[in-house]
Protein backbone atom coordinates (compact mmCIF):
# COMPACT_ATOMS: atom_id res chain seq x y z
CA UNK A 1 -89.90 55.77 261.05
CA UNK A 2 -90.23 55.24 257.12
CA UNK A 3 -89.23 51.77 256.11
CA UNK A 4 -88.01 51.89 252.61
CA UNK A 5 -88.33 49.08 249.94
CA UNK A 6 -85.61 47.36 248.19
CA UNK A 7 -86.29 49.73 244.97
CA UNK A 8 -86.14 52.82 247.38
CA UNK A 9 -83.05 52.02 248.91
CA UNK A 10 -81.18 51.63 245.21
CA UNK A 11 -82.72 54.68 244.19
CA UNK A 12 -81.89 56.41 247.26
CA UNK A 13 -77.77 54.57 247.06
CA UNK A 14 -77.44 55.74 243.08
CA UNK A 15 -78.73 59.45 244.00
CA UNK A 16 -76.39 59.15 246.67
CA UNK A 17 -73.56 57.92 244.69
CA UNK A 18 -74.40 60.94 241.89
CA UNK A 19 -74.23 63.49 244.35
CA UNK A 20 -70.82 62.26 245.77
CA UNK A 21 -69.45 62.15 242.62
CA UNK A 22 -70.62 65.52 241.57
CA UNK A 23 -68.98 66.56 244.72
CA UNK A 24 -65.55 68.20 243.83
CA UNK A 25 -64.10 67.93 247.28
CA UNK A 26 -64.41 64.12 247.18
CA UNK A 27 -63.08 63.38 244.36
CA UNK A 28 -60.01 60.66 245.61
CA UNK A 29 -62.91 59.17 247.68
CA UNK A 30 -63.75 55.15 246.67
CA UNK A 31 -64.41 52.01 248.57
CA UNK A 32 -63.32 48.54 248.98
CA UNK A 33 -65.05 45.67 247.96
CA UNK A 34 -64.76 44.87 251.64
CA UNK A 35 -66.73 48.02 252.28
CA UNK A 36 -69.24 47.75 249.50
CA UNK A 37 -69.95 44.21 250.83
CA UNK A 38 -70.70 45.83 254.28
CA UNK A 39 -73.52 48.31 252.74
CA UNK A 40 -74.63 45.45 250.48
CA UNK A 41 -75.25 43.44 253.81
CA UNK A 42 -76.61 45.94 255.63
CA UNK A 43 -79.27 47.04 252.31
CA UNK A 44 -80.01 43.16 252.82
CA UNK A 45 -78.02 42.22 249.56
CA UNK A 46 -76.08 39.12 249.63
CA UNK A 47 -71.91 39.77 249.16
CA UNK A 48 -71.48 37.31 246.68
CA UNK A 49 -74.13 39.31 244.55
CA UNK A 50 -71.83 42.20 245.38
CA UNK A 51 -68.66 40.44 244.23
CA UNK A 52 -70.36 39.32 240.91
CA UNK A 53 -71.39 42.59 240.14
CA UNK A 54 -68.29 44.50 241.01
CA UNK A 55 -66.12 41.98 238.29
């Protein structure tokens, strides 16, 4: 199992982000900062980081 690196993952989460928003059928989909805080945990990134950047 590949084991990706904090540059990785952000490259891999803005590609990601692109293709979702080139996606016409998702169009009304966004998330909470409830739910960004989540995958910022989870991509080991600390929520108040999240918060900060998000204002």
């Amino acid at each position: 199992m590949k084991v990706y690196n904090e540059k990785e993952i952000g490259s891999i989460l803005t590609r990601a982000t692109k293709l979702s928003q080139d996606d016409a059928s998702r169009d009304s989909m966004g998330l909470s900062l409830e739910e960004l805080e989540q995958l910022g945990r989870e991509a080991g990134i600390p929520p108040d980081l999240i918060r900060k950047s998000g204002s």
